[in-house]
Protein backbone atom coordinates (compact mmCIF):
# COMPACT_ATOMS: atom_id res chain seq x y z
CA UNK A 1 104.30 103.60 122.07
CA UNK A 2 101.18 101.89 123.00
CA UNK A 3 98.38 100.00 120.83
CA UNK A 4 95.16 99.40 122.34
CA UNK A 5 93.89 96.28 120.90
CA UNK A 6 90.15 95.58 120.70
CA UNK A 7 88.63 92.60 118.41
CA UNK A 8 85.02 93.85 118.00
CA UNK A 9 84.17 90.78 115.32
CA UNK A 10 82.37 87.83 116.38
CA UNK A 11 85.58 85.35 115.38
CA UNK A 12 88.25 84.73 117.68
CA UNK A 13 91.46 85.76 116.83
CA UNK A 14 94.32 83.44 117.20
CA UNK A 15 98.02 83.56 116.26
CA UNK A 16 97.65 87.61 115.14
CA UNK A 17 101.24 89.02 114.41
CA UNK A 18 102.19 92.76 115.35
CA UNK A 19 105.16 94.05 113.22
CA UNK A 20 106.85 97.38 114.56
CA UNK A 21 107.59 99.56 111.70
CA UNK A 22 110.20 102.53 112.48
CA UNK A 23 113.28 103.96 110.74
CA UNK A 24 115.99 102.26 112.36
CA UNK A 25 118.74 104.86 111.50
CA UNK A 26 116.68 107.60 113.85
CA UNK A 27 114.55 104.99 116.05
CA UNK A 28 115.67 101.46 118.01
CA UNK A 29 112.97 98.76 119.45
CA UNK A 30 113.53 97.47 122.36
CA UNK A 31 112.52 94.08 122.51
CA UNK A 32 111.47 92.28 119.61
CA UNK A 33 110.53 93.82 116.61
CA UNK A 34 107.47 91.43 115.97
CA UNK A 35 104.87 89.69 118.29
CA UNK A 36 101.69 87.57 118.52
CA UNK A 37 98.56 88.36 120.41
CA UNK A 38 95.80 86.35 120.76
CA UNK A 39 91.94 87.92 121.61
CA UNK A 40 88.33 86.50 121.82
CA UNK A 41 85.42 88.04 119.56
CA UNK A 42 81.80 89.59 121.35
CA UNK A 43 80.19 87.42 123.14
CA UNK A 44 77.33 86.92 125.54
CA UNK A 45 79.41 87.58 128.59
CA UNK A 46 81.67 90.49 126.41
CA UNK A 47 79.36 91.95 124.08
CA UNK A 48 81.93 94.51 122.91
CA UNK A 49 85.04 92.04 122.49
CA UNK A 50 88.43 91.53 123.86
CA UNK A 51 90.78 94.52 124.61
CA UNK A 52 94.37 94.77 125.71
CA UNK A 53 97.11 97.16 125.81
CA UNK A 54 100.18 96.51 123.55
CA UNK A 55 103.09 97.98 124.64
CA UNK A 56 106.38 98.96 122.72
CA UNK A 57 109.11 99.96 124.19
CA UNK A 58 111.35 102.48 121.56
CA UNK A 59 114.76 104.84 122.45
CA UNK A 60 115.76 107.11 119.94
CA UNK A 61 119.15 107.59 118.54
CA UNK A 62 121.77 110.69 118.55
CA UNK A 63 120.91 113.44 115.90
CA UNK A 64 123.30 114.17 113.33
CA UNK A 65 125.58 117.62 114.12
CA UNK A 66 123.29 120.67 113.15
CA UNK A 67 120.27 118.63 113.37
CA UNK A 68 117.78 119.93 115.99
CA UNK A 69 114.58 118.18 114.87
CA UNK A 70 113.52 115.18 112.72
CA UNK A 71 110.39 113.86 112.21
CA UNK A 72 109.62 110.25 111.67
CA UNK A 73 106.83 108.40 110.87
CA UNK A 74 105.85 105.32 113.96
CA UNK A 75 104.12 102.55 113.37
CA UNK A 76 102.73 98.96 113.56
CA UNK A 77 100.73 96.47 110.96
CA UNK A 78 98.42 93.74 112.07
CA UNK A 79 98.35 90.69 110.58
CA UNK A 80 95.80 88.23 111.60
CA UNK A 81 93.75 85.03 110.57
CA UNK A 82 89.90 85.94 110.76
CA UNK A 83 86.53 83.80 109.74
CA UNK A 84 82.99 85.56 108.82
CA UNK A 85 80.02 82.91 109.86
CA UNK A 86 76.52 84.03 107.38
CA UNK A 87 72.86 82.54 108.34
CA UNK A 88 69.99 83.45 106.86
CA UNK A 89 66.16 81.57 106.32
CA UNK A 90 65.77 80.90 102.56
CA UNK A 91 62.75 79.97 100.60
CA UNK A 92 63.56 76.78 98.36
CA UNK A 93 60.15 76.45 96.05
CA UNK A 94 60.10 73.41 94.14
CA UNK A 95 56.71 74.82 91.97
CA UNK A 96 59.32 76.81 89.72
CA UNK A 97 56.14 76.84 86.92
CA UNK A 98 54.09 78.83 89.57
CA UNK A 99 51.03 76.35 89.28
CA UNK A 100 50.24 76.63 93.14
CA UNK A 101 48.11 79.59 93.94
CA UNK A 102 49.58 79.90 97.29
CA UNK A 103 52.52 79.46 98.76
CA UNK A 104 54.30 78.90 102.05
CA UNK A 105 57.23 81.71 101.15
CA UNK A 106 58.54 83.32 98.49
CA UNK A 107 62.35 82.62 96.47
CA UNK A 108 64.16 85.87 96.48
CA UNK A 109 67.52 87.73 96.79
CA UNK A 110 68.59 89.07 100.10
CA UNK A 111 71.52 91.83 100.49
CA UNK A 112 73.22 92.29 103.88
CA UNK A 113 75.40 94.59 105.56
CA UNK A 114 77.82 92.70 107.19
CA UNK A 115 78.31 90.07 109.57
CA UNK A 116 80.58 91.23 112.47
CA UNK A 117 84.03 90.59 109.79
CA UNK A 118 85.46 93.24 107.55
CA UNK A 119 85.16 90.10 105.26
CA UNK A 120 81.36 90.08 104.22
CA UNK A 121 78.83 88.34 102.64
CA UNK A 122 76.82 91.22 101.03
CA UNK A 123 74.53 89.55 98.54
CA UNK A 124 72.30 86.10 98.30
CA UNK A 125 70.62 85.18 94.77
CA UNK A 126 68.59 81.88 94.89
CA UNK A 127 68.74 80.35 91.29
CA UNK A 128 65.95 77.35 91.17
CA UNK A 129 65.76 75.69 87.59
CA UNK A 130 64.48 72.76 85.76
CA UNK A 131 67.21 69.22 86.31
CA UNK A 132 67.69 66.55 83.99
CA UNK A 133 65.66 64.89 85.94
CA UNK A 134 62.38 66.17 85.67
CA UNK A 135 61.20 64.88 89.17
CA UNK A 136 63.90 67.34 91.14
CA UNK A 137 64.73 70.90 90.62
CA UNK A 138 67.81 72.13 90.24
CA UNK A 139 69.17 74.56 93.27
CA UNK A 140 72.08 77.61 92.73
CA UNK A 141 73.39 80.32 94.93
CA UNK A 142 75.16 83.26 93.03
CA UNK A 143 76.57 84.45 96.71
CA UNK A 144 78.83 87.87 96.70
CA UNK A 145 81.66 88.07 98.82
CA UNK A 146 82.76 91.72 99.82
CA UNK A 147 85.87 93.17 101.97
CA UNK A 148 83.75 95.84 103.45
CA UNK A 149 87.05 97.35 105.19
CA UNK A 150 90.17 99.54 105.06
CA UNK A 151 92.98 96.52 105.11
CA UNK A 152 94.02 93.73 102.77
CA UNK A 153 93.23 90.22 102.67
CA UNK A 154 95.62 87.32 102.43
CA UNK A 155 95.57 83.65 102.59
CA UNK A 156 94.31 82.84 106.14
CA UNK A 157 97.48 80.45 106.88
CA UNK A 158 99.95 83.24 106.33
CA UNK A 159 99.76 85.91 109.02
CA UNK A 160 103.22 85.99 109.61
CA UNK A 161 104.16 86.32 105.74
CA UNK A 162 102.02 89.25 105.43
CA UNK A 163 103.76 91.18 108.57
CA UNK A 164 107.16 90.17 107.17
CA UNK A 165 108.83 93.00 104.74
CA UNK A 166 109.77 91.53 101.53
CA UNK A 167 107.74 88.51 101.78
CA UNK A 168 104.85 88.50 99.65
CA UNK A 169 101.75 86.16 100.73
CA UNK A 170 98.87 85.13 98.24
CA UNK A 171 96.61 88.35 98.54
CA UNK A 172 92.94 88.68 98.54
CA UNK A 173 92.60 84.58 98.74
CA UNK A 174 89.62 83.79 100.45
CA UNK A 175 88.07 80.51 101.91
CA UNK A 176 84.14 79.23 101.71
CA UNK A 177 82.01 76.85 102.74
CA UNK A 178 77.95 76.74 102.13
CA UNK A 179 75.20 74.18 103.62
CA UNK A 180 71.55 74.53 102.88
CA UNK A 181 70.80 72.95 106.04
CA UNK A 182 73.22 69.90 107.29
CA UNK A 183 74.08 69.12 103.41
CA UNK A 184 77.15 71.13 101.43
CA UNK A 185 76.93 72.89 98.72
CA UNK A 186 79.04 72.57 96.07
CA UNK A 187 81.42 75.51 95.70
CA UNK A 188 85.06 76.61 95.12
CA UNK A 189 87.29 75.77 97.85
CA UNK A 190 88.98 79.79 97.97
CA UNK A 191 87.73 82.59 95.77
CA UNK A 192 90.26 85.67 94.61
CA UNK A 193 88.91 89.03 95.17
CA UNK A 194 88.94 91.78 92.60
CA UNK A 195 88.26 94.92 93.79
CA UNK A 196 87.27 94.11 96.76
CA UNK A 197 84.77 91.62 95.93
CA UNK A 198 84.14 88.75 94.12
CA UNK A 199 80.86 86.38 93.24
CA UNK A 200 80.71 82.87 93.30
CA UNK A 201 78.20 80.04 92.48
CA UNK A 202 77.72 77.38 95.18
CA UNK A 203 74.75 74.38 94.04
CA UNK A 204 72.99 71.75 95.92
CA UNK A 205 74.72 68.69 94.83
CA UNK A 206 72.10 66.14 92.84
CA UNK A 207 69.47 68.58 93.34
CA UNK A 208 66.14 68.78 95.14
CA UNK A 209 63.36 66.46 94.65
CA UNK A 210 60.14 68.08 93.35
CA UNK A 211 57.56 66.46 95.85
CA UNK A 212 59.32 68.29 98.62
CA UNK A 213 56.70 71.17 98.10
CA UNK A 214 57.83 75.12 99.06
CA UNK A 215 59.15 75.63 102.54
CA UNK A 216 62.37 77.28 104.26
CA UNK A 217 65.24 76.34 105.39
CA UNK A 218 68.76 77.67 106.76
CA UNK A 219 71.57 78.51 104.40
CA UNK A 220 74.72 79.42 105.77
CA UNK A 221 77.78 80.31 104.46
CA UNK A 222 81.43 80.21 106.24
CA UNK A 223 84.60 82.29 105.14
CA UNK A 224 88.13 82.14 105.89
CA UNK A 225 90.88 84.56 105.17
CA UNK A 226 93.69 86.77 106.87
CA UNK A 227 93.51 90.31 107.23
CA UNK A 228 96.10 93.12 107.21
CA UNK A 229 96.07 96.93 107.79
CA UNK A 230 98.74 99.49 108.98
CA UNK A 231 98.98 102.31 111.79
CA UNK A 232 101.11 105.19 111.30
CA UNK A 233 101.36 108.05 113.61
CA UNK A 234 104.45 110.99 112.73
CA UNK A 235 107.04 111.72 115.87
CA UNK A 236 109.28 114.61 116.63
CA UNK A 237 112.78 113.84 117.54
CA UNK A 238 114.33 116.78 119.46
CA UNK A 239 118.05 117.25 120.57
C-alpha cells in the first residue's frame, strides 16, 4: 500500500504522524504501525509543495476453512501540526463622525477565501468607536475563523494523540495571534470551533490617537492548530 504525500499549503509541516489502520485478524503490518514524515509548504523554488511516496508494507493472513473471499477496508489517518499566516491592507479612520469630506480610504469588511490552510480566516470586520478618552478612538476586529476542509482540528501540540486509537486530544482548539502593524492586538490565546467556525474579537490595546488622521496599514493575523483526516480504500482477500 502506498500514500503519495503532497503538502500543497504554504506552512511547513513538521512532526506529521501516519497511523496504519487495518483489521489485524485478516491483515498484518510489517514494520511499524505508525510513522512521522516531515514536508515543506509551496514555495518560490516549489510552487506546488513537497511530495513523497509513503510506503507500507502489509501480508495478509490465512482465510478461515470455507472462506474464499473477504473484503476489508485499508487505511491510514494523518495527523499533523499546521499554521495559516492572513495579511491584508486595512483602512483605520480616526474621523469616525465623518466631518472630513475626503478621505485617504475607506473602513470596511473584507471576506476571503482562504489562505493556502484548510484552517481559514474567512471574514474581517473593522469596529472603530468613540474611547474614554476622547482624544483616541477606540479600534476592534470581529475576525471569523473557518475550517474550510474535510478533516478535524485538534490542539496543534498533539499530533500523535489524535493518530492514537482511544486517546482523545482537545478537538477543534485553535491558536491566534493579530498585529495591526508591529503592535498586538489583544485577543484570546486559542478559540474552540463550533461547527466549523468560530468568531472572535481581537482590539488595539489603549487605542488609537485621534490626530493620526485616516490612512492604511497591515493587519495580519496568525493561526495554529493540528489537523486530522482519514483514507480508506476496501481490499479483496482471495484464497
Amino acid at each position: 500500500m502506498t500514500f503519495d504525500l503532497t503538502n500543497e499549503g504554504a506552512a511547513p509541516i513538521d512532526d506529521g504522524v501516519i497511523s496504519i489502520n487495518a483489521e489485524q485478524d485478516l491483515v498484518i503490518v510489517q514494520g511499524e504501525r505508525v510513522r512521522t514524515f516531515t514536508l515543506e509548504g509551496k514555495r518560490p523554488e516549489n510552487i506546488k509543495g513537497d511530495q513523497t511516496l509513503e510506503s507500507i508494507q502489509l501480508r495478509s493472513k490465512a482465510l478461515p476453512p470455507q472462506t474464499e473471499i473477504v473484503t476489508t477496508q485499508l487505511g491510514a489517518t494523518f495527523c499533523y501540526p499546521y499554521s495559516t499566516h492572513a495579511e491584508l491592507t486595512t483602512c483605520i479612520d480616526t474621523d469616525i463622525f465623518n466631518r472630513a469630506t475626503t478621505k485617504a480610504c475607506k473602513t470596511q469588511s473584507q471576506t476571503f477565501s482562504g489562505q493556502g490552510g484548510p484552517v481559514s480566516v474567512s471574514k474581517i470586520e473593522p469596529s472603530l468607536t468613540p474611547h474614554d478618552d476622547t482624544s483616541k478612538i477606540r479600534v476592534e476586529y470581529l475576525i471569523t475563523v473557518r475550517n474550510l476542509g474535510t478533516g478535524q482540528v485538534f490542539d496543534e501540540a498533539q499530533s500523535a494523540e489524535a493518530c492514537t486509537p482511544g486517546v482523545t486530544p482537545e478537538w477543534n482548539k485553535v491558536g491566534i495571534r493579530a498585529f495591526l502593524g508591529d503592535q498586538q492586538l489583544t485577543c484570546k490565546e486559542f478559540v474552540t470551533l463550533e461547527n466549523k467556525e468560530t468568531t472572535l474579537r481581537c482590539d488595539v490595546p489603549g487605542g488609537i490617537a485621534k490626530s493620526a488622521g485616516t490612512y492604511t496599514t497591515t493587519l495580519t493575523v496568525d493561526l495554529s492548530y493540528g489537523y486530522t483526516f482519514t483514507v480508506n480504500k476496501p481490499v479483496q482477500i482471495k484464497r
